[in-house]
C-alpha atoms as a PDB file:
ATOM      1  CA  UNK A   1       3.247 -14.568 -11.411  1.00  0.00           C
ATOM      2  CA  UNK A   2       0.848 -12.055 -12.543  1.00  0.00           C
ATOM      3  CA  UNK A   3      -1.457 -10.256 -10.104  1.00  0.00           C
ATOM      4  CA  UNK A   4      -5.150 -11.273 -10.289  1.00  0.00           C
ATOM      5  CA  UNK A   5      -6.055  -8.063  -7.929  1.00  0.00           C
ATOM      6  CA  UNK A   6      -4.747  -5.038  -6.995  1.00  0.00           C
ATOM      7  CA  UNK A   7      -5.681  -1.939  -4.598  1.00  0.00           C
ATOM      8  CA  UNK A   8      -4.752   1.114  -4.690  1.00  0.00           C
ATOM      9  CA  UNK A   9      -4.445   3.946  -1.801  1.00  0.00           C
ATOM     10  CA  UNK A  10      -4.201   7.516  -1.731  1.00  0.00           C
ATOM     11  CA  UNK A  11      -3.084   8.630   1.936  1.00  0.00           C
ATOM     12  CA  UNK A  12      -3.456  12.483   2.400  1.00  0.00           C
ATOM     13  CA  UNK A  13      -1.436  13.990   5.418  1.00  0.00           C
ATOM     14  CA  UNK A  14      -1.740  17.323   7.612  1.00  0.00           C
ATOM     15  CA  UNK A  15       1.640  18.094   6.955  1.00  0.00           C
ATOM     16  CA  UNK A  16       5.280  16.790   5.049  1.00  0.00           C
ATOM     17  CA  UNK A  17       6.619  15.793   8.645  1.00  0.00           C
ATOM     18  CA  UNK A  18       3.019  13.666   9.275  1.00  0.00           C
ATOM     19  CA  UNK A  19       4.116  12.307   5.405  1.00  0.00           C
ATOM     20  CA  UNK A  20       7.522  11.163   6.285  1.00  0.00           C
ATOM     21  CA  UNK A  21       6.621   9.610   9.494  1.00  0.00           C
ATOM     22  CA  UNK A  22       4.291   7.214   7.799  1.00  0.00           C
ATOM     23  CA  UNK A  23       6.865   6.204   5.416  1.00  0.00           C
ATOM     24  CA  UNK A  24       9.276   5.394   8.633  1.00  0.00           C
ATOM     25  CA  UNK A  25       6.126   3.505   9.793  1.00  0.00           C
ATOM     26  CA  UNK A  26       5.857   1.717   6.948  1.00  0.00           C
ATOM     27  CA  UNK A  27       9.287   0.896   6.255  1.00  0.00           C
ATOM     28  CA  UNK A  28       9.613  -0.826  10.121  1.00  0.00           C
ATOM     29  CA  UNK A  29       6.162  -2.786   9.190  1.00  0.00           C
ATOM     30  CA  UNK A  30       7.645  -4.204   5.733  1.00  0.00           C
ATOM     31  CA  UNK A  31      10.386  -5.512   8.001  1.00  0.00           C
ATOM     32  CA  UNK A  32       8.295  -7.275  10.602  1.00  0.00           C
ATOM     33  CA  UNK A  33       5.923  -8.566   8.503  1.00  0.00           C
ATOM     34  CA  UNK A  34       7.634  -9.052   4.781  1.00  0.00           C
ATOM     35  CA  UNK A  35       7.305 -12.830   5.213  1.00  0.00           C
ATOM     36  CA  UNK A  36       3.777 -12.735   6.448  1.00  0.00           C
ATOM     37  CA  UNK A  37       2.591 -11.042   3.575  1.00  0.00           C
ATOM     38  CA  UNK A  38       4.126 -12.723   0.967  1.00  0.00           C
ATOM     39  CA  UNK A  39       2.754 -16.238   2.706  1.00  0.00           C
ATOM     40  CA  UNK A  40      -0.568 -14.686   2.404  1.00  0.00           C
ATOM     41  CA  UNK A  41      -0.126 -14.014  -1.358  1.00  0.00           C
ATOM     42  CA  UNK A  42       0.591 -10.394  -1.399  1.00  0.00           C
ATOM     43  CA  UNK A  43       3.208 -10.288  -4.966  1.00  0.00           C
ATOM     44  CA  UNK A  44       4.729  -6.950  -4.688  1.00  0.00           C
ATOM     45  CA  UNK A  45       3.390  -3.564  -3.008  1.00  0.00           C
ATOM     46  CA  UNK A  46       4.999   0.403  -4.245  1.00  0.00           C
ATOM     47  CA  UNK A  47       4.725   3.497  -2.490  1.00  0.00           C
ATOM     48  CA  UNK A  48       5.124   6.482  -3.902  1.00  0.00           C
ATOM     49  CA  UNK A  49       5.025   9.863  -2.648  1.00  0.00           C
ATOM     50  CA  UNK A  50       2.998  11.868  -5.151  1.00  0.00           C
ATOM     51  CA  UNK A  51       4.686  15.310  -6.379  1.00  0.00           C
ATOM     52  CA  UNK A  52       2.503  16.630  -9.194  1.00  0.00           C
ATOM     53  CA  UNK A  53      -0.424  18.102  -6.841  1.00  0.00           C
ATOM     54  CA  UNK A  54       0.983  20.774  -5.647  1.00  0.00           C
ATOM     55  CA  UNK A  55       0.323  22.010  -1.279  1.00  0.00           C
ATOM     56  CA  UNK A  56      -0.586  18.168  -0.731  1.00  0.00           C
ATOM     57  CA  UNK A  57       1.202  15.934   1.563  1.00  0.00           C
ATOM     58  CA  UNK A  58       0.207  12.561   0.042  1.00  0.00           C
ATOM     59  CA  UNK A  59       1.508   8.906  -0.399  1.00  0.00           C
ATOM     60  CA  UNK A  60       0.144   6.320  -2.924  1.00  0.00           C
ATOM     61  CA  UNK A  61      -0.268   2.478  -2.547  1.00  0.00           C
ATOM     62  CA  UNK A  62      -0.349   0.100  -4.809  1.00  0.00           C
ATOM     63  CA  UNK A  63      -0.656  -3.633  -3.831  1.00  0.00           C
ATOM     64  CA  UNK A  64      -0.594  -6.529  -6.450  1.00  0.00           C
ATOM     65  CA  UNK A  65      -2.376 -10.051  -4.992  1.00  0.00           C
ATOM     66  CA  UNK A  66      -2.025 -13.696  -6.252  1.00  0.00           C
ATOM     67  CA  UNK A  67      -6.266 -13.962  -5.818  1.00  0.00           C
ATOM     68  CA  UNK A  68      -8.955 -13.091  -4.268  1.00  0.00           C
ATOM     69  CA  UNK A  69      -7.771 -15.202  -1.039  1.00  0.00           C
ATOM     70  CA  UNK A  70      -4.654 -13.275  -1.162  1.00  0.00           C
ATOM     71  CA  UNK A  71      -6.404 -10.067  -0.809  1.00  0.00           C
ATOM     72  CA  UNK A  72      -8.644 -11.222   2.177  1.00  0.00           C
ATOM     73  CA  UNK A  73      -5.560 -13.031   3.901  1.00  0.00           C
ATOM     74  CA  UNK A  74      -3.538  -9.119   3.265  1.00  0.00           C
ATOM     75  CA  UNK A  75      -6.441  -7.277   4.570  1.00  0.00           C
ATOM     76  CA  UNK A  76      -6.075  -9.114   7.715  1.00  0.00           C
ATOM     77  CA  UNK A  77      -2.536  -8.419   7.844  1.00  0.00           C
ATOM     78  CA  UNK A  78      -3.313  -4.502   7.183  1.00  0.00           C
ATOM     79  CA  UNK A  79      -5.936  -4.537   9.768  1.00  0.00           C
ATOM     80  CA  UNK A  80      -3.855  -5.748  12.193  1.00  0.00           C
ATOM     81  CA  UNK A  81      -1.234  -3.491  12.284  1.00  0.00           C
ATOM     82  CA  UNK A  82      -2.213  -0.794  14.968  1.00  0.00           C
ATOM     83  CA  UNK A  83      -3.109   2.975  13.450  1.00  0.00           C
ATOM     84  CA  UNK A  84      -0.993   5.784  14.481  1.00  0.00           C
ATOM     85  CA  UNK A  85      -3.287   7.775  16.377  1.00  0.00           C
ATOM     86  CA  UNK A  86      -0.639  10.946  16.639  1.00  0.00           C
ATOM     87  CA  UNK A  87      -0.639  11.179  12.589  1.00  0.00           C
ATOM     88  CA  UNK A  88      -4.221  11.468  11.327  1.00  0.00           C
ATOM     89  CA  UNK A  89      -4.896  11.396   7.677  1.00  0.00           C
ATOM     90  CA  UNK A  90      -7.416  10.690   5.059  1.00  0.00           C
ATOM     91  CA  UNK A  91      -7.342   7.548   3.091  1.00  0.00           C
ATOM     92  CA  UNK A  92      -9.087   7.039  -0.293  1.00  0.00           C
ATOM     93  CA  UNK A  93      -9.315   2.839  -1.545  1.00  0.00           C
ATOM     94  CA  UNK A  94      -9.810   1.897  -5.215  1.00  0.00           C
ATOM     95  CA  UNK A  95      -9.459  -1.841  -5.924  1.00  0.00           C
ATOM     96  CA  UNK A  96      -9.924  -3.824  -9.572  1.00  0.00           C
ATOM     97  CA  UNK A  97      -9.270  -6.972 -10.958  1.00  0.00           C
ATOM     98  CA  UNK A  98      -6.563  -6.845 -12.989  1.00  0.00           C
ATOM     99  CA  UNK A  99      -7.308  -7.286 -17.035  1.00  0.00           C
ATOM    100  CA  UNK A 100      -4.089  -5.961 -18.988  1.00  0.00           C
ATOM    101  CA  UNK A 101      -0.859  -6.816 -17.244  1.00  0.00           C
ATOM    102  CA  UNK A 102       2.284  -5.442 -19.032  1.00  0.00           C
ATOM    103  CA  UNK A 103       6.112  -5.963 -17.695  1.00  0.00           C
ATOM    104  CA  UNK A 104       8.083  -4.173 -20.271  1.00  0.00           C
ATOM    105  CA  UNK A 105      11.640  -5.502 -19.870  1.00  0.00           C
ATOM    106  CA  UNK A 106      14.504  -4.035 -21.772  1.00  0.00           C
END
């Protein structure tokens, strides 16, 4: 199926340590809640830890939604899920609907 919406988040941390603990986070979230979110029409989510800025400690989201109802149902989710108050960090959003879709397969 081929992603109507997607979002995209740049997550800037204090230090690599703060970095890697969100990623544990995240990793313990995608196993409590992997069904939920893919009932509430999120397609596929990446996160990549970004290497070519050099002295930053930052991860990148991207999250691909069936619709517009997918996103709102996903924001839900994502609001839901408690902050971790011990690992502050600064969060940039960019979303867009989606006009030029390309799977390049072998």
């Amino acid at each position: 199926m081929t992603p109507k919406l997607m979002s995209y988040n740049q997550i800037d941390f204090q230090s690599k340590f703060h970095l890697e603990a969100e990623i544990k986070r995240i990793e313990n979230n995608v196993d409590k809640m992997k069904q939920q979110f893919k009932k509430a029409g999120l397609l596929s989510f990446t996160v990549t830890q970004i290497w070519n800025k050099q002295g930053n400690n930052r991860l990148g989201i991207y999250y691909s939604y069936k619709d517009e109802k997918a996103f709102i149902a996903c924001q839900k989710l994502l609001n839901g899920i408690p902050e971790d108050e011990d690992n502050p960090s600064i969060v940039n959003a960019d979303r867009g609907i989606v006009v030029l879709h390309e799977i390049l397969d072998g």
